[in-house]
C-alpha atoms as a PDB file:
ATOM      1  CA  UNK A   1      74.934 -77.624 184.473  1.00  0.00           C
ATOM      2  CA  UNK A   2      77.096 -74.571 184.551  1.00  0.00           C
ATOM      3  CA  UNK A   3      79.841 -77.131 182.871  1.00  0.00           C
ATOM      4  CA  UNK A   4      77.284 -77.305 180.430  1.00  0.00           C
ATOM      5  CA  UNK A   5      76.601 -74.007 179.607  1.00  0.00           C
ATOM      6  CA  UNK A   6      79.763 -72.704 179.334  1.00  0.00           C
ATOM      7  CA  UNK A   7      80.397 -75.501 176.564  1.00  0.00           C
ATOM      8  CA  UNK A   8      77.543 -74.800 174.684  1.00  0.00           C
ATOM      9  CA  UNK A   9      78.230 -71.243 174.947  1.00  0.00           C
ATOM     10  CA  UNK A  10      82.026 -71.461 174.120  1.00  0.00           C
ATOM     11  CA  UNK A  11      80.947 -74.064 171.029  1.00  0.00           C
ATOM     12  CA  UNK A  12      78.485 -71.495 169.895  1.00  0.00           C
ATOM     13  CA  UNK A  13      80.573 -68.477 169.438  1.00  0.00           C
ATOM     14  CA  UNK A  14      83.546 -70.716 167.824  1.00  0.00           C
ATOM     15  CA  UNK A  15      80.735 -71.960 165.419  1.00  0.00           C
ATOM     16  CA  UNK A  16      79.951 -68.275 164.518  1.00  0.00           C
ATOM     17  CA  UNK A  17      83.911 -67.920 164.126  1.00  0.00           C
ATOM     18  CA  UNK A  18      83.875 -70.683 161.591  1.00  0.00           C
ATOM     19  CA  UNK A  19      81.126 -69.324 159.571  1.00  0.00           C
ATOM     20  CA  UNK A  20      82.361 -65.793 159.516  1.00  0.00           C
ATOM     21  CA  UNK A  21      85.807 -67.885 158.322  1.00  0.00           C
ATOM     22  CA  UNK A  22      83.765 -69.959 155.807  1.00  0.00           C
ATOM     23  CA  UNK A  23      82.279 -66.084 154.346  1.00  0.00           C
ATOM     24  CA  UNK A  24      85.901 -64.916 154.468  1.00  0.00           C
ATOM     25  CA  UNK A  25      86.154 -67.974 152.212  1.00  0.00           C
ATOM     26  CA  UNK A  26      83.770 -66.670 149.749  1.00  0.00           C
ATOM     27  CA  UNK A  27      84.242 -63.467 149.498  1.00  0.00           C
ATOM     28  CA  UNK A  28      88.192 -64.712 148.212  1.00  0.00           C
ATOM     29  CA  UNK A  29      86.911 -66.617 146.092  1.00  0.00           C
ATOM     30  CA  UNK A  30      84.496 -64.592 144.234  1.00  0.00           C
ATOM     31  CA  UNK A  31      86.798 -61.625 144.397  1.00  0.00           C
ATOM     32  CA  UNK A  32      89.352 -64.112 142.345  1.00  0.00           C
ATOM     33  CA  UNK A  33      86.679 -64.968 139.910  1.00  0.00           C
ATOM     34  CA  UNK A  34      84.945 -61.495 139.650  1.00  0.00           C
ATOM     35  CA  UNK A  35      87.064 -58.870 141.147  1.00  0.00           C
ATOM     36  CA  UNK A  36      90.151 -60.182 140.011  1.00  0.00           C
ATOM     37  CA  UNK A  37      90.946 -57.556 137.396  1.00  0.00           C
ATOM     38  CA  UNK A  38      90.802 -54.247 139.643  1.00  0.00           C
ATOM     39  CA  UNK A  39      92.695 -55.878 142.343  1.00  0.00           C
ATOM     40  CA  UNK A  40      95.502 -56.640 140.356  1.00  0.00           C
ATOM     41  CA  UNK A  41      95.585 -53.600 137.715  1.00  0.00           C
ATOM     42  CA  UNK A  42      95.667 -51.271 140.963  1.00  0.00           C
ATOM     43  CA  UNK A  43      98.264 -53.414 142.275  1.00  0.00           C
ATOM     44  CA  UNK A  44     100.404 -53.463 139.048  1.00  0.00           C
ATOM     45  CA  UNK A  45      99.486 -50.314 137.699  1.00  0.00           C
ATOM     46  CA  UNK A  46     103.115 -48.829 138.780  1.00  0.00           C
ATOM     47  CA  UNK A  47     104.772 -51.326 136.883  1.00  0.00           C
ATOM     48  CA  UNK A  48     102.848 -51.995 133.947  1.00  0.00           C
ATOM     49  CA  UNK A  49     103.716 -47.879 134.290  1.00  0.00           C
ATOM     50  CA  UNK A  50     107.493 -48.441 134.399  1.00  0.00           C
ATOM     51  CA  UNK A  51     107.669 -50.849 131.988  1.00  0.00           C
ATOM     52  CA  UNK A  52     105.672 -48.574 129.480  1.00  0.00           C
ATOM     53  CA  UNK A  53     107.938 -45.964 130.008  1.00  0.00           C
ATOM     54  CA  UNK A  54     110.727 -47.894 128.311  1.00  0.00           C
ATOM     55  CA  UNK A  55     108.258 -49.451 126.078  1.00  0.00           C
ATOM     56  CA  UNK A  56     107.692 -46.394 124.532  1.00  0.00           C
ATOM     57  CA  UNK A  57     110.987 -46.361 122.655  1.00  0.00           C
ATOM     58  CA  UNK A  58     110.212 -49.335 121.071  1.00  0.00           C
ATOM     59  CA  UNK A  59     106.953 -48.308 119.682  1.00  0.00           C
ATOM     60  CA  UNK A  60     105.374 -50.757 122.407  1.00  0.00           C
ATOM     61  CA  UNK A  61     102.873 -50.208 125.194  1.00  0.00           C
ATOM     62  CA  UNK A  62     100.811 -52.368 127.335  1.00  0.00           C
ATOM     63  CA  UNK A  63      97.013 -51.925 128.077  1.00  0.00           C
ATOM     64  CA  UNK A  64      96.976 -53.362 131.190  1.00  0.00           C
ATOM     65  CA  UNK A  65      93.218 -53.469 131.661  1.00  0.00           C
ATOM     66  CA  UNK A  66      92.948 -55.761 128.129  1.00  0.00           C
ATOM     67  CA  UNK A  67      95.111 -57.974 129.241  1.00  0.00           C
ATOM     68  CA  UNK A  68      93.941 -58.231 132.934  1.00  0.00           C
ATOM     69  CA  UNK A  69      90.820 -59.765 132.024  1.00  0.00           C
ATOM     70  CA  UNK A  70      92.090 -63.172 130.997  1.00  0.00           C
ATOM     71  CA  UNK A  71      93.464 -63.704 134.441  1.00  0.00           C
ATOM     72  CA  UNK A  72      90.264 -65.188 135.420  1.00  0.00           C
ATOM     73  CA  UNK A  73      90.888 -67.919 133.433  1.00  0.00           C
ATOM     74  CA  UNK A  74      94.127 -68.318 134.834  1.00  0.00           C
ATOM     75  CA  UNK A  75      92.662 -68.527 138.141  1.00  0.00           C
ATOM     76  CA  UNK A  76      89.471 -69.995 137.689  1.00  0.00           C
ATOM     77  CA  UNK A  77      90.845 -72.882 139.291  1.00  0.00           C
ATOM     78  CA  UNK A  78      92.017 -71.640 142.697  1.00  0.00           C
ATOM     79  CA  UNK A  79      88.482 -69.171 142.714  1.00  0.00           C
ATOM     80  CA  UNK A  80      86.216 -72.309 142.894  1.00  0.00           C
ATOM     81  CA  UNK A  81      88.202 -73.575 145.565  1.00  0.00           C
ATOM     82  CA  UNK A  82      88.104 -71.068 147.552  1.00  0.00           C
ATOM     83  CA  UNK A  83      84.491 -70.826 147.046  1.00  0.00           C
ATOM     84  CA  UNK A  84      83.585 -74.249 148.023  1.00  0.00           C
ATOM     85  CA  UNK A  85      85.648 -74.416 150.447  1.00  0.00           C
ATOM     86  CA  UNK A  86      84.134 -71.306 152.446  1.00  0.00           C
ATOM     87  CA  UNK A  87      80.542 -72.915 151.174  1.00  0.00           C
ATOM     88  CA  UNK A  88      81.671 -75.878 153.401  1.00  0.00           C
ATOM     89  CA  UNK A  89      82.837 -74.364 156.231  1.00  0.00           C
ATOM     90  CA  UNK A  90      80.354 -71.879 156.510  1.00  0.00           C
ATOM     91  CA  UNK A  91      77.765 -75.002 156.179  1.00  0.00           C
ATOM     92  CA  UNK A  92      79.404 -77.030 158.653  1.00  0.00           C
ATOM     93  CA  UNK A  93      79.569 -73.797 161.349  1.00  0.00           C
ATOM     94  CA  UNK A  94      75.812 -73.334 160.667  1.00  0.00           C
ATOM     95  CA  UNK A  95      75.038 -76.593 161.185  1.00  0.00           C
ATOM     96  CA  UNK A  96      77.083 -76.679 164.617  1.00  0.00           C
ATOM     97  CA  UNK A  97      75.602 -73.803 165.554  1.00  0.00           C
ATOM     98  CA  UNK A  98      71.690 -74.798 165.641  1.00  0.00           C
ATOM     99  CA  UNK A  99      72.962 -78.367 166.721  1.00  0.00           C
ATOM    100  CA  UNK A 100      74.434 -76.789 169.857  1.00  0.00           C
ATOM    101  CA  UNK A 101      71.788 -74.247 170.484  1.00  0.00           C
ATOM    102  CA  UNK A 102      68.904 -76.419 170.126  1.00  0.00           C
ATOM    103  CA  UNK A 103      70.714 -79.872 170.923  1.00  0.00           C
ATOM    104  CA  UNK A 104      69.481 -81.580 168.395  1.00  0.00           C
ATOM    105  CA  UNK A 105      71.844 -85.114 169.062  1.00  0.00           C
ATOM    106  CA  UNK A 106      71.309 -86.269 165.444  1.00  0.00           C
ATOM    107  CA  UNK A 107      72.428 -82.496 164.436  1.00  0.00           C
ATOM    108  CA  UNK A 108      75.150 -83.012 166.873  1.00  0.00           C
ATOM    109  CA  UNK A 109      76.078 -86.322 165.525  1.00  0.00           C
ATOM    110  CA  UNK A 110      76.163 -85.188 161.713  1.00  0.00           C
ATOM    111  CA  UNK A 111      78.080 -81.977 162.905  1.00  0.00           C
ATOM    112  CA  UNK A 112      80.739 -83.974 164.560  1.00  0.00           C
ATOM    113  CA  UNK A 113      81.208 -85.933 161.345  1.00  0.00           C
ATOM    114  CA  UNK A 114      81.222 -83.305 159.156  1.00  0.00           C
ATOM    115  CA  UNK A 115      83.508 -81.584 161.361  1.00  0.00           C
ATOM    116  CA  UNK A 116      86.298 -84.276 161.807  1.00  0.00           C
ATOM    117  CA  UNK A 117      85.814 -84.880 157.636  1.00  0.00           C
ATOM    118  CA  UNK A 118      86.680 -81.420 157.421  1.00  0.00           C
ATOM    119  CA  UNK A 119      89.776 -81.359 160.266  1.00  0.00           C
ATOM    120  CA  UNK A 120      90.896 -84.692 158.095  1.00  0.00           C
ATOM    121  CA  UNK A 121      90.855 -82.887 154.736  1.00  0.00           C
ATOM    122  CA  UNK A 122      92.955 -79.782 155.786  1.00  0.00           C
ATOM    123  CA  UNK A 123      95.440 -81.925 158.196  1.00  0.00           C
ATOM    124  CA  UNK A 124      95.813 -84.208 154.512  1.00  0.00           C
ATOM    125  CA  UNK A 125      96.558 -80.820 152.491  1.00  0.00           C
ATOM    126  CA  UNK A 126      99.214 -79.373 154.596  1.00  0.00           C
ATOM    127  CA  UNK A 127     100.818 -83.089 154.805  1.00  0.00           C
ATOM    128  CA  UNK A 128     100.449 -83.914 150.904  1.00  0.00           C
ATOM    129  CA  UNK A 129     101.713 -80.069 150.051  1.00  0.00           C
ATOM    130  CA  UNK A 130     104.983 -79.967 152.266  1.00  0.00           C
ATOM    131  CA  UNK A 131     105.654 -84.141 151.537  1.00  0.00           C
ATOM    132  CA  UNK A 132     105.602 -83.287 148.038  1.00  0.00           C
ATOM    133  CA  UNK A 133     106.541 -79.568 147.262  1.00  0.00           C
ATOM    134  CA  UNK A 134     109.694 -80.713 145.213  1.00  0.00           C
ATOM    135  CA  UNK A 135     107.028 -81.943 142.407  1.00  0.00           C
ATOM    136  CA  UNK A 136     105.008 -78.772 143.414  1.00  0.00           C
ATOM    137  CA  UNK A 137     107.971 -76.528 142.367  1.00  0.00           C
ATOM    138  CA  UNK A 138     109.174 -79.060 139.645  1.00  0.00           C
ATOM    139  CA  UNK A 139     105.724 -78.650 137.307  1.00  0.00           C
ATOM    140  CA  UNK A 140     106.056 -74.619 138.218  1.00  0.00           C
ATOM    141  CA  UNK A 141     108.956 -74.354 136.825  1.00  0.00           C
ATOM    142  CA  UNK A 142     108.086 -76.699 133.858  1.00  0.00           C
ATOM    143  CA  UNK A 143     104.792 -74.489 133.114  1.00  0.00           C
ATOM    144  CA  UNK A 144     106.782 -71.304 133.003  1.00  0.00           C
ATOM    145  CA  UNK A 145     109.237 -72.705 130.958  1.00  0.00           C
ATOM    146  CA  UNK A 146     106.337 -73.683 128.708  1.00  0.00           C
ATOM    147  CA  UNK A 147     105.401 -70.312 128.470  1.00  0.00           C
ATOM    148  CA  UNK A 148     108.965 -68.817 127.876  1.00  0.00           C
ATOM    149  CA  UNK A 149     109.156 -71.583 124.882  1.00  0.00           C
ATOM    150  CA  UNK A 150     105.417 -71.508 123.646  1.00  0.00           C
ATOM    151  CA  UNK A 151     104.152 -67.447 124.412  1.00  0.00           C
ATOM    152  CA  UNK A 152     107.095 -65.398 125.252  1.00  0.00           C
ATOM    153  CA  UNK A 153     106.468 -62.856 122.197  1.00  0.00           C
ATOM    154  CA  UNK A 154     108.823 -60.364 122.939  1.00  0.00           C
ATOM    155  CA  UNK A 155     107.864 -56.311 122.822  1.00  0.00           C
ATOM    156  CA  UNK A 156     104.708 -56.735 120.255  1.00  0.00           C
ATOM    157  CA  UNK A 157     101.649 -58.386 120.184  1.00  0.00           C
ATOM    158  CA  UNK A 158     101.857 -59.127 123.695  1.00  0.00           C
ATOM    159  CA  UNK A 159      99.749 -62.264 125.075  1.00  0.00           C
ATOM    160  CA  UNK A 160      99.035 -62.323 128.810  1.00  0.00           C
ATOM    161  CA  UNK A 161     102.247 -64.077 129.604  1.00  0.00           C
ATOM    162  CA  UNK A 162     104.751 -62.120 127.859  1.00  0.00           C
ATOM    163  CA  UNK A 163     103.222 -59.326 129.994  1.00  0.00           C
ATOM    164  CA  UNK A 164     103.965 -60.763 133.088  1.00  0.00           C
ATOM    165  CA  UNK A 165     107.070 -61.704 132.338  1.00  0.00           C
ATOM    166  CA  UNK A 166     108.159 -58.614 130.804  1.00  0.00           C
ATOM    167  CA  UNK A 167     106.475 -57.119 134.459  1.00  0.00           C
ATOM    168  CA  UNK A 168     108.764 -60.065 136.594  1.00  0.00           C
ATOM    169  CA  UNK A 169     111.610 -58.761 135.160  1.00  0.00           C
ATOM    170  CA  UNK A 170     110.930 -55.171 135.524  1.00  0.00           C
ATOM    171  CA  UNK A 171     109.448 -55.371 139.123  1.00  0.00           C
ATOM    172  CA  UNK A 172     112.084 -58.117 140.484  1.00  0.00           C
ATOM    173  CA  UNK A 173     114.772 -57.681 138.852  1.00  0.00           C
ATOM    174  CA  UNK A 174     115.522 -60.537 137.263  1.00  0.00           C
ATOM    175  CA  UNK A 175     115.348 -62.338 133.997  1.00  0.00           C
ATOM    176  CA  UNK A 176     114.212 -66.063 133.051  1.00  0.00           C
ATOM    177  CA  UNK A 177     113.056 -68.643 135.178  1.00  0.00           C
ATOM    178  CA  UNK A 178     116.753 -69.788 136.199  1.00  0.00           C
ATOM    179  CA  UNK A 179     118.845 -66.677 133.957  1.00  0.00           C
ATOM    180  CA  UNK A 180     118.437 -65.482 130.672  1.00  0.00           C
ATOM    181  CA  UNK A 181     119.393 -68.759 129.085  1.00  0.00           C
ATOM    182  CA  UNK A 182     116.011 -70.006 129.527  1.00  0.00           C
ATOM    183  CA  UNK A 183     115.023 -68.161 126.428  1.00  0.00           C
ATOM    184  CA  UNK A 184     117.312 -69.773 124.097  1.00  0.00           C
ATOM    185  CA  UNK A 185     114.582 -71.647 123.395  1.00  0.00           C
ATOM    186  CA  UNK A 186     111.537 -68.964 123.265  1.00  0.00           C
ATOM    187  CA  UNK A 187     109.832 -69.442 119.631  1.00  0.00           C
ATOM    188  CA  UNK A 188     107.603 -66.517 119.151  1.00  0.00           C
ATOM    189  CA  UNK A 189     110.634 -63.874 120.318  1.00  0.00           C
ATOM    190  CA  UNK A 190     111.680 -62.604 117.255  1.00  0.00           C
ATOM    191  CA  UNK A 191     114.910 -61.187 119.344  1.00  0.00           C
ATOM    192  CA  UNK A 192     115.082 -57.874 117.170  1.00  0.00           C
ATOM    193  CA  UNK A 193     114.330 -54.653 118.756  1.00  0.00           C
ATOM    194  CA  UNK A 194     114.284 -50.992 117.583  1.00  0.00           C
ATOM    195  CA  UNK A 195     115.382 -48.812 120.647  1.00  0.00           C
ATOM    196  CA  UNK A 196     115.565 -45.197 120.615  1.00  0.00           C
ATOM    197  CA  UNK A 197     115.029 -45.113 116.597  1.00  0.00           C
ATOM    198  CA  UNK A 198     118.414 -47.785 116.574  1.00  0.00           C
ATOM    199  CA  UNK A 199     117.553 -50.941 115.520  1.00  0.00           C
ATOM    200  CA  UNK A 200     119.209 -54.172 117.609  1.00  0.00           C
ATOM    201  CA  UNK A 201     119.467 -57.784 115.904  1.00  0.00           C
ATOM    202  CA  UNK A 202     119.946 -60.977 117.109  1.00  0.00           C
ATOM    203  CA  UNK A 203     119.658 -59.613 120.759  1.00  0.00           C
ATOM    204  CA  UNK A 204     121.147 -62.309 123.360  1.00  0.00           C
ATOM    205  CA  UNK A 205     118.361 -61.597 125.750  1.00  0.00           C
ATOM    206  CA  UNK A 206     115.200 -59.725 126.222  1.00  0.00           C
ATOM    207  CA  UNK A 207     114.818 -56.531 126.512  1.00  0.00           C
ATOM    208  CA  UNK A 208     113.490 -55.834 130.233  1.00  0.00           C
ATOM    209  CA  UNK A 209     116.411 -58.181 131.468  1.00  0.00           C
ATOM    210  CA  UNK A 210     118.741 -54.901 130.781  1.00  0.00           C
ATOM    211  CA  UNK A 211     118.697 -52.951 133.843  1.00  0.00           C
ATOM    212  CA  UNK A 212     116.540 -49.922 133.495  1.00  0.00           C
ATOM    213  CA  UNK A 213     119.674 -47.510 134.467  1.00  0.00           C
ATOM    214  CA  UNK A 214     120.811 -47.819 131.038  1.00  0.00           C
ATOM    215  CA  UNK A 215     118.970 -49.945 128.631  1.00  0.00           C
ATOM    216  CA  UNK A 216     120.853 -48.457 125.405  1.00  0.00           C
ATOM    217  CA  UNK A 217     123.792 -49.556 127.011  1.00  0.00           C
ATOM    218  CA  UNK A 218     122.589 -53.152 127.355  1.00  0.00           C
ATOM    219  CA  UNK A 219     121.292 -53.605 123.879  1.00  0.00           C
ATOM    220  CA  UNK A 220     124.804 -51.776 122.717  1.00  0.00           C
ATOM    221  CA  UNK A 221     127.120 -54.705 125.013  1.00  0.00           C
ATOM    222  CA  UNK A 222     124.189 -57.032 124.104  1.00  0.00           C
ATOM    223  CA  UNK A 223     123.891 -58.009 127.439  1.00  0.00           C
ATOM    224  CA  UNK A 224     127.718 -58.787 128.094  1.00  0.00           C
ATOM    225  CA  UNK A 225     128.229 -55.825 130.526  1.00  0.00           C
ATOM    226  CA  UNK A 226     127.214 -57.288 134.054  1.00  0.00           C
ATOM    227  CA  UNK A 227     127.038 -53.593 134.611  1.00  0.00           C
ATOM    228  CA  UNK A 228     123.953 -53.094 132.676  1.00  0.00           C
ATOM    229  CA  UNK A 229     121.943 -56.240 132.530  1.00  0.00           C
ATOM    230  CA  UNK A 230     119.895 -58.650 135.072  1.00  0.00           C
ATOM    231  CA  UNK A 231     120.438 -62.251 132.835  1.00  0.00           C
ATOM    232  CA  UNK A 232     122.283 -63.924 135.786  1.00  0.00           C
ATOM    233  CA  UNK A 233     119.248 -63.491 138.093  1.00  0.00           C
ATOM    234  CA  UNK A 234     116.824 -65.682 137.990  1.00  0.00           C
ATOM    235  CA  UNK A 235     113.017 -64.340 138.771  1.00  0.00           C
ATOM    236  CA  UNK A 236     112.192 -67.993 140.388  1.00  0.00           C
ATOM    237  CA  UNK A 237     114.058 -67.518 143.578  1.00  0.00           C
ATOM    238  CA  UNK A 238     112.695 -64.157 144.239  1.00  0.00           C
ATOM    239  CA  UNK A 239     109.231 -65.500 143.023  1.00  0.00           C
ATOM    240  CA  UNK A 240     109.546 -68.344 144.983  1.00  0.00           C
ATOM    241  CA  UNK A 241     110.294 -66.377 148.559  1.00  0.00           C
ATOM    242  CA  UNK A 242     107.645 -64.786 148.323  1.00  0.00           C
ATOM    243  CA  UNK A 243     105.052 -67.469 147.599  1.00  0.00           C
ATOM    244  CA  UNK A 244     106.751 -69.478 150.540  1.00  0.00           C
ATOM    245  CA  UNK A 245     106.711 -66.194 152.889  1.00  0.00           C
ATOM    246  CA  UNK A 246     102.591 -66.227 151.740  1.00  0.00           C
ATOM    247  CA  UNK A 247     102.473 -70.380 152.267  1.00  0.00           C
ATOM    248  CA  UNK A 248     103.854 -70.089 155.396  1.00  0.00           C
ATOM    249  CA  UNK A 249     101.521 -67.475 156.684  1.00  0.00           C
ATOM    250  CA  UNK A 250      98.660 -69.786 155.137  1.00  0.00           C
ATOM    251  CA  UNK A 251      99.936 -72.848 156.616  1.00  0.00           C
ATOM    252  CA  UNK A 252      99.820 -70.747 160.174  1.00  0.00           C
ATOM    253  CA  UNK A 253      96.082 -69.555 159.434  1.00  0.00           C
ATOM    254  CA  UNK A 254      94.975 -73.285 157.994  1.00  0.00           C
ATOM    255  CA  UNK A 255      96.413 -74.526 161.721  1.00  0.00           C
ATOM    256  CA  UNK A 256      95.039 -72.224 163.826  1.00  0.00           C
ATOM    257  CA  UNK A 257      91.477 -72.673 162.024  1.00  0.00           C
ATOM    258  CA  UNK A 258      92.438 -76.715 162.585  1.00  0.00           C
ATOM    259  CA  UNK A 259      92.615 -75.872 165.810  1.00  0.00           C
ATOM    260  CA  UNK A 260      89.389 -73.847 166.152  1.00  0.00           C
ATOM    261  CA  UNK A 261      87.525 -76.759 164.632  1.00  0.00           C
ATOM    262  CA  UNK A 262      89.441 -79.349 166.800  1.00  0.00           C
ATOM    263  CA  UNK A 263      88.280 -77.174 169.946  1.00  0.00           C
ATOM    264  CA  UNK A 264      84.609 -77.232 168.435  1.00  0.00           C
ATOM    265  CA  UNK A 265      84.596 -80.792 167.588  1.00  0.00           C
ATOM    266  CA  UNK A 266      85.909 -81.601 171.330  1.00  0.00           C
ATOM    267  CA  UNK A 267      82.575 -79.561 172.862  1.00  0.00           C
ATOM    268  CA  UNK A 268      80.249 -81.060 170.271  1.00  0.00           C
ATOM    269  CA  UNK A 269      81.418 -84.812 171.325  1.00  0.00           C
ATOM    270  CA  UNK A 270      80.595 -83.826 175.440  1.00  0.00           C
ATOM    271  CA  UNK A 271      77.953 -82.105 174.781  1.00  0.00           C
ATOM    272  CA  UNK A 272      76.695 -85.090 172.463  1.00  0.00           C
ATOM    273  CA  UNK A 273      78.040 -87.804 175.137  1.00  0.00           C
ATOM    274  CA  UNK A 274      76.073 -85.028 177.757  1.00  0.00           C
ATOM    275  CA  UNK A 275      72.641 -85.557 175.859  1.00  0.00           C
ATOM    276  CA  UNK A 276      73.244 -89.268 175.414  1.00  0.00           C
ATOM    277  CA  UNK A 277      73.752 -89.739 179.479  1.00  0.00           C
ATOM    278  CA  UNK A 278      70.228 -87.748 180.282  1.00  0.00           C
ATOM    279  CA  UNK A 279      68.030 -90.207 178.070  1.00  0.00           C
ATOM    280  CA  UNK A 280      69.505 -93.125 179.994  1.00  0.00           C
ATOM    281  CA  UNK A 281      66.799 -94.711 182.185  1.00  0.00           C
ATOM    282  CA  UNK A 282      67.781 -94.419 185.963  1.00  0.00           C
END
């Protein structure tokens, strides 16, 4: 009996850990489809900032807060999956949680199927991401190429992604997906640019790939002084360490809450097996 307690008690409180996970969940996601814009305008306010600063002298400047709002639909994606996904496992931890307080076997039963559905799913994402993160990184790099090609506008009439890319290469560093080659092939960049009141034609490579030491100085060598320009770094590796740094951390969490659910889904099957032995006829 005291076996038996314990187990019920441990499985209850790891239930309530898997519902406050699934609300953790939620609260992601809806900030990524609400709450998305002040999150990342106070988080790239300092470089929207910077890169204003040297906007200015091309009669540019970037409203941040205009352009902020379409990231919703860049992330709509990711925000309903974070939303269902703490739906589920806030379900599933609910459902545990009266199934071990109250016993309920057929409660127990659905919970433990739920529960190893659930274990399944996650163990099958980690798996499928790592087994095929060469085609994950092969269509990033192909969509951001897209966008150097198809929306890369240059200093005026800035879209969404000429914003962020004008940011990447501001914040990081860097320019282009690889180097500045990448925008050989950019259609809407007009590559002219008045600096300073001095007007700049047929410009190698954009403007926020000059360092910001000395951008006059760039546009002056058009970018042939190593001295003054970024065009040999590529934003994807610098992009890309940090999203791994980020996956890797996720990966940790996603196993640790595997094993929280494993450990749940091992007291729900005694405790089930414990119910099923005291209906036996002696």
């Amino acid at each position: 009996m005291c076996v038996k307690a314990l187990m019920k008690i441990v499985s209850g409180v790891l239930s309530i850990v898997s519902v406050l996970l699934g609300v953790i969940f939620l609260i992601v996601g809806f900030i990524l489809q609400f709450g998305l814009t002040t999150v990342v305008v106070n988080y790239l306010r300092t470089y929207i900032n910077e890169l204003n600063n040297y906007l200015k002298a091309t009669g540019s400047s970037v409203d941040i807060e205009t352009y902020i709002q379409q990231l919703p639909q860049i992330t709509g994606n990711l925000a309903v999956t974070f939303i269902i996904m703490g739906i589920v496992i806030a379900a599933v931890g609910v459902i545990g949680l009266v199934a071990v307080c109250c016993e309920v076997k057929v409660m127990l039963i659905i919970y433990i199927v739920l529960l190893g559905i659930l274990i399944a799913g996650q163990v099958t994402l980690i798996i499928v991401y790592y087994a095929a993160r060469d085609t994950f990184i092969s269509r990033a790099k192909t969509y951001m190429q897209d966008t150097i090609n198809n929306k890369y506008s240059g200093y005026s009439n800035m879209n969404m992604e000429t914003i962020l890319w004008n940011v990447f290469h501001t914040s990081l560093g860097c320019c282009g997906i690889t180097n500045g080659t990448d925008f050989a092939s950019a259609k809407l960049w007009t590559r002219n640019v008045t600096y300073n009141s001095v007007s700049y034609t047929n410009i190698a490579y954009p403007l926020t790939c000059c360092r910001t030491s000395n951008y006059t100085g760039c546009l002056q060598s058009n970018h042939t002084s190593i001295q003054y320009t970024n065009l040999n770094v590529g934003c994807w590796e610098k992009i890309d360490t940090t999203v791994q740094t980020n996956i890797t951390y996720a990966a940790l969490g996603t196993a640790a809450i595997v094993l929280l659910q494993t450990l749940i889904l091992v007291f729900a099957v005694h405790l089930c097996k414990g119910d099923s032995s005291k209906t036996q006829p002696v």
